[in-house]
C-alpha atoms as a PDB file:
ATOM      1  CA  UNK A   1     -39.149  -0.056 -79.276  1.00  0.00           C
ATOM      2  CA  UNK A   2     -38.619  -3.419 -79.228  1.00  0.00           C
ATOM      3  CA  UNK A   3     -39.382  -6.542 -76.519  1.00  0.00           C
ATOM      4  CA  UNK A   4     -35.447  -6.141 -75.727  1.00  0.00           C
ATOM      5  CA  UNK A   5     -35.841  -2.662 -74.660  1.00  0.00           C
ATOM      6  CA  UNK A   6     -38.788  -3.284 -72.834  1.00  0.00           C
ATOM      7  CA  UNK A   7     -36.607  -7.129 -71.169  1.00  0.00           C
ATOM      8  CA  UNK A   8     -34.005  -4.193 -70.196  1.00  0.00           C
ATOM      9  CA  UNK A   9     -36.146  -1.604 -68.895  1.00  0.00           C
ATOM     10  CA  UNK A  10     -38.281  -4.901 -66.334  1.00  0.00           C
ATOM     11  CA  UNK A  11     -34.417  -5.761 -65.848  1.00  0.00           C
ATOM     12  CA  UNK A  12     -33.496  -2.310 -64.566  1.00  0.00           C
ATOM     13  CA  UNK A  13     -36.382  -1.920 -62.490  1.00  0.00           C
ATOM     14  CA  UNK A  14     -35.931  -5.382 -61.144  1.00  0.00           C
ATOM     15  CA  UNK A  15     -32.520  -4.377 -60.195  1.00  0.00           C
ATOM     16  CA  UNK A  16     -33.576  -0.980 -58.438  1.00  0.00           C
ATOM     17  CA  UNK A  17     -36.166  -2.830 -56.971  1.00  0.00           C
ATOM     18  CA  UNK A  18     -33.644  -5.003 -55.043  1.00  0.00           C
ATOM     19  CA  UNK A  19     -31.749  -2.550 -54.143  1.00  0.00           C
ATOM     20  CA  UNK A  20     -34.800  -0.747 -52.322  1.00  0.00           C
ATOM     21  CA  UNK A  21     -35.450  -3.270 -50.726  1.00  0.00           C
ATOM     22  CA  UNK A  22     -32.139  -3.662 -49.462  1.00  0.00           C
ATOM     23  CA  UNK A  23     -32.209  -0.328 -48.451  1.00  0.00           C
ATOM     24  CA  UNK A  24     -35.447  -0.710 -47.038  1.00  0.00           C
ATOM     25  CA  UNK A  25     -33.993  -3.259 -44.509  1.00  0.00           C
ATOM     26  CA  UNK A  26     -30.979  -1.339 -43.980  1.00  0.00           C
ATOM     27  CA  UNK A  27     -33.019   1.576 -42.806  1.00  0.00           C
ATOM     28  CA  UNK A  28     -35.463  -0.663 -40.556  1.00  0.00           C
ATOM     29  CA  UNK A  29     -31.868  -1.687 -38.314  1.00  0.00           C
ATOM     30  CA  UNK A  30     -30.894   1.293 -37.722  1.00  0.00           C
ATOM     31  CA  UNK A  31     -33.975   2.913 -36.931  1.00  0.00           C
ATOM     32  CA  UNK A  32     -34.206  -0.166 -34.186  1.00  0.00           C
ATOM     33  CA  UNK A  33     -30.418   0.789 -33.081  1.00  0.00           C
ATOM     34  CA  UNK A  34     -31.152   4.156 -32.802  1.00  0.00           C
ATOM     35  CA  UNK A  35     -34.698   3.597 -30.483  1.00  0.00           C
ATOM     36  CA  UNK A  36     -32.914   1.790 -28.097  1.00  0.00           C
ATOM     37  CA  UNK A  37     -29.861   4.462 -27.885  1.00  0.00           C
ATOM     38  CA  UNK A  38     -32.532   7.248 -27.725  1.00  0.00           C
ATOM     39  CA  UNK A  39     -34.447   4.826 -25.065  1.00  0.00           C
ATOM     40  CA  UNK A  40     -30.758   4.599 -23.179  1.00  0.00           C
ATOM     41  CA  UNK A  41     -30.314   8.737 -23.383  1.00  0.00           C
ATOM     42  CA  UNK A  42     -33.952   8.917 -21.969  1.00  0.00           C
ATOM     43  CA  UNK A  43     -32.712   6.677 -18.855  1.00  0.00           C
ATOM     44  CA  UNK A  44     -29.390   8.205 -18.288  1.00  0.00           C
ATOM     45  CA  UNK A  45     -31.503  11.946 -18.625  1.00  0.00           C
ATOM     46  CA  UNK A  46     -33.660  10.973 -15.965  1.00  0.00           C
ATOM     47  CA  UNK A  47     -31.315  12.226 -13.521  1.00  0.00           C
ATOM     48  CA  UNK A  48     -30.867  15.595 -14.506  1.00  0.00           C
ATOM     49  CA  UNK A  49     -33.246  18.392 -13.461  1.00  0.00           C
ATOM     50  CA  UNK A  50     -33.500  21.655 -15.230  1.00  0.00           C
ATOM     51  CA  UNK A  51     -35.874  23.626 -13.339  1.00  0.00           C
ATOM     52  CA  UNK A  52     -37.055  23.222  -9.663  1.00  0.00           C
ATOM     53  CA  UNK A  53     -40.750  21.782 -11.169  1.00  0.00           C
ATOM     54  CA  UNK A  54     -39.038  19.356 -13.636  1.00  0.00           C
ATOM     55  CA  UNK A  55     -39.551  15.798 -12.274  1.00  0.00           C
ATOM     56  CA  UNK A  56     -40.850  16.201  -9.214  1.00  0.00           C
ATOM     57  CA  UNK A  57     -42.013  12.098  -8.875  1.00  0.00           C
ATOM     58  CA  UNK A  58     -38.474  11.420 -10.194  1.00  0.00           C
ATOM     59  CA  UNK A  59     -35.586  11.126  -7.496  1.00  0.00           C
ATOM     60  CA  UNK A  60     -32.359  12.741  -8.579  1.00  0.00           C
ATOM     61  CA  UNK A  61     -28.641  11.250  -8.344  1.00  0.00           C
ATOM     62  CA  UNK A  62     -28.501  12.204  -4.593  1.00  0.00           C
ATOM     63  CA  UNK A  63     -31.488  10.015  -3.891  1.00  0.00           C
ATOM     64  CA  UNK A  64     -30.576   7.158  -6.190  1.00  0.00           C
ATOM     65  CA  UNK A  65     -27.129   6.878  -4.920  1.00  0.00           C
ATOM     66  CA  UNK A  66     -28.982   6.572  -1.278  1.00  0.00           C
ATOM     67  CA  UNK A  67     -31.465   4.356  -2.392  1.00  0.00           C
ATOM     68  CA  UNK A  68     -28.626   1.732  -3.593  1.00  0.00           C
ATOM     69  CA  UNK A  69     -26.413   2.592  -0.431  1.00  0.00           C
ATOM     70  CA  UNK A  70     -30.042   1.005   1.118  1.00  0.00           C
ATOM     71  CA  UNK A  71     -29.802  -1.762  -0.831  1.00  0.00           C
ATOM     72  CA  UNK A  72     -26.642  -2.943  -0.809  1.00  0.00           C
ATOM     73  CA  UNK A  73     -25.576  -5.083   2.452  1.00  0.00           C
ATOM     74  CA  UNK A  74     -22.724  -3.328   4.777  1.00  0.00           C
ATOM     75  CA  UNK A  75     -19.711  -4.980   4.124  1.00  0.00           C
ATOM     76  CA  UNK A  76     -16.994  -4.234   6.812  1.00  0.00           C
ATOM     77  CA  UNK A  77     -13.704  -3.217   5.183  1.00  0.00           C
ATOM     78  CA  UNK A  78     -10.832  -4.526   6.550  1.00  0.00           C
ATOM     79  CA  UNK A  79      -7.941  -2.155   7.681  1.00  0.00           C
ATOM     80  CA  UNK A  80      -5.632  -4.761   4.967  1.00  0.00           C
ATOM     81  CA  UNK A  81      -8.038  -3.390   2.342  1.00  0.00           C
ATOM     82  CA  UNK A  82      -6.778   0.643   3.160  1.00  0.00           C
ATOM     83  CA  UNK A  83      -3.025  -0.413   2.814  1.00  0.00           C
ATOM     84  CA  UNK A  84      -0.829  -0.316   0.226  1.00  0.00           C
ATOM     85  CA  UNK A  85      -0.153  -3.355  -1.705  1.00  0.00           C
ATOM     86  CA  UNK A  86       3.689  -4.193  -1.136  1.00  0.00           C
ATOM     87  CA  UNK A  87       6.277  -3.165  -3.863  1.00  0.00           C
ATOM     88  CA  UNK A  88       8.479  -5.936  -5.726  1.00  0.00           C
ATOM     89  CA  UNK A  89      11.998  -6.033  -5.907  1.00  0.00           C
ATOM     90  CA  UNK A  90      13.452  -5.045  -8.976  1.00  0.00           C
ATOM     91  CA  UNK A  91      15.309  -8.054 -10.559  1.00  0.00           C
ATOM     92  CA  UNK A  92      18.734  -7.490 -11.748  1.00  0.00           C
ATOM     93  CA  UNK A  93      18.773  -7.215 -15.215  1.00  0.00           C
ATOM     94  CA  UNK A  94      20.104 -10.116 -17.521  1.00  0.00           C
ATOM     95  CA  UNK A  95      22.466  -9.940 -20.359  1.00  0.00           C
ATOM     96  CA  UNK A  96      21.313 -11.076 -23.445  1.00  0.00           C
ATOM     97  CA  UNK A  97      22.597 -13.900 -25.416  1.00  0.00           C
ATOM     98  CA  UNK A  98      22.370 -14.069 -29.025  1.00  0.00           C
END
Protein backbone atom coordinates (compact mmCIF):
# COMPACT_ATOMS: atom_id res chain seq x y z
CA UNK A 1 0.00 0.00 0.00
CA UNK A 2 1.30 2.92 -1.18
CA UNK A 3 1.00 6.98 -0.14
CA UNK A 4 -1.50 7.08 -3.30
CA UNK A 5 -3.78 4.64 -1.80
CA UNK A 6 -3.62 6.08 1.41
CA UNK A 7 -4.06 10.26 -0.76
CA UNK A 8 -7.30 8.26 -2.11
CA UNK A 9 -8.59 6.69 0.87
CA UNK A 10 -8.10 10.81 3.05
CA UNK A 11 -9.75 11.83 -0.44
CA UNK A 12 -12.74 9.54 -0.05
CA UNK A 13 -13.28 10.24 3.42
CA UNK A 14 -12.90 13.91 2.78
CA UNK A 15 -15.57 13.57 0.28
CA UNK A 16 -18.06 11.54 2.62
CA UNK A 17 -17.21 13.86 5.11
CA UNK A 18 -18.77 16.74 3.09
CA UNK A 19 -21.43 15.11 2.25
CA UNK A 20 -22.36 14.47 6.07
CA UNK A 21 -22.13 17.44 6.72
CA UNK A 22 -24.35 18.46 4.12
CA UNK A 23 -26.66 16.12 5.28
CA UNK A 24 -26.17 17.14 8.65
CA UNK A 25 -27.56 20.64 7.74
CA UNK A 26 -30.17 19.30 5.64
CA UNK A 27 -31.55 17.38 8.54
CA UNK A 28 -31.18 20.43 11.11
CA UNK A 29 -33.99 22.49 8.50
CA UNK A 30 -36.26 20.25 8.48
CA UNK A 31 -36.29 19.23 11.90
CA UNK A 32 -36.87 23.28 12.48
CA UNK A 33 -39.81 23.07 9.69
CA UNK A 34 -41.28 20.31 11.18
CA UNK A 35 -41.27 21.95 15.12
CA UNK A 36 -43.04 24.74 14.03
CA UNK A 37 -45.78 22.59 11.93
CA UNK A 38 -46.04 20.25 14.99
CA UNK A 39 -46.14 23.67 17.20
CA UNK A 40 -49.08 24.87 14.53
CA UNK A 41 -51.05 21.22 14.94
CA UNK A 42 -50.65 21.76 18.79
CA UNK A 43 -52.54 25.29 18.37
CA UNK A 44 -55.13 24.30 15.91
CA UNK A 45 -55.70 20.90 18.49
CA UNK A 46 -56.36 23.08 21.23
CA UNK A 47 -59.85 23.28 20.30
CA UNK A 48 -60.85 19.89 20.25
CA UNK A 49 -61.94 18.00 23.39
CA UNK A 50 -61.98 14.29 23.65
CA UNK A 51 -63.33 13.54 26.92
CA UNK A 52 -65.47 15.76 29.28
CA UNK A 53 -62.04 16.19 31.74
CA UNK A 54 -59.74 17.02 28.75
CA UNK A 55 -58.91 20.77 28.96
CA UNK A 56 -60.90 21.98 31.37
CA UNK A 57 -58.74 25.66 31.67
CA UNK A 58 -58.94 25.60 27.84
CA UNK A 59 -62.14 27.27 26.18
CA UNK A 60 -63.45 25.36 23.21
CA UNK A 61 -64.54 26.80 19.63
CA UNK A 62 -67.94 27.91 21.12
CA UNK A 63 -66.17 30.12 23.61
CA UNK A 64 -63.46 31.40 21.31
CA UNK A 65 -65.80 32.32 18.62
CA UNK A 66 -67.67 34.44 21.60
CA UNK A 67 -64.70 35.74 22.94
CA UNK A 68 -63.78 37.41 19.37
CA UNK A 69 -67.58 38.31 18.74
CA UNK A 70 -66.46 40.43 22.26
CA UNK A 71 -63.77 41.81 20.72
CA UNK A 72 -64.60 42.87 17.62
CA UNK A 73 -66.58 46.39 17.43
CA UNK A 74 -70.43 46.10 16.11
CA UNK A 75 -70.46 47.22 12.80
CA UNK A 76 -74.06 47.98 11.52
CA UNK A 77 -74.70 46.31 8.16
CA UNK A 78 -76.38 48.16 5.80
CA UNK A 79 -79.61 46.74 4.13
CA UNK A 80 -77.30 47.61 0.47
CA UNK A 81 -74.88 45.06 1.94
CA UNK A 82 -77.93 42.03 1.98
CA UNK A 83 -78.80 42.80 -1.76
CA UNK A 84 -77.80 41.41 -4.69
CA UNK A 85 -75.18 43.03 -6.68
CA UNK A 86 -76.89 44.08 -10.11
CA UNK A 87 -76.39 41.83 -13.25
CA UNK A 88 -74.61 43.27 -16.53
CA UNK A 89 -75.95 43.30 -19.79
CA UNK A 90 -74.67 40.89 -22.04
CA UNK A 91 -72.85 42.68 -24.96
CA UNK A 92 -73.68 41.62 -28.37
CA UNK A 93 -71.15 39.61 -29.65
CA UNK A 94 -68.59 40.93 -32.34
CA UNK A 95 -67.51 39.34 -35.50
CA UNK A 96 -64.10 38.72 -35.86
CA UNK A 97 -61.82 40.15 -38.37
CA UNK A 98 -58.85 38.44 -39.56
Amino acid sequence: MGISHINEALAHIEGLTQQNTVLVDDLSTSAGALELQAGAVADAMRVFRLSRHDGVDTPDAVALRREMKRQRPATPVSPEMHSKPPRLAASPAQPRTS
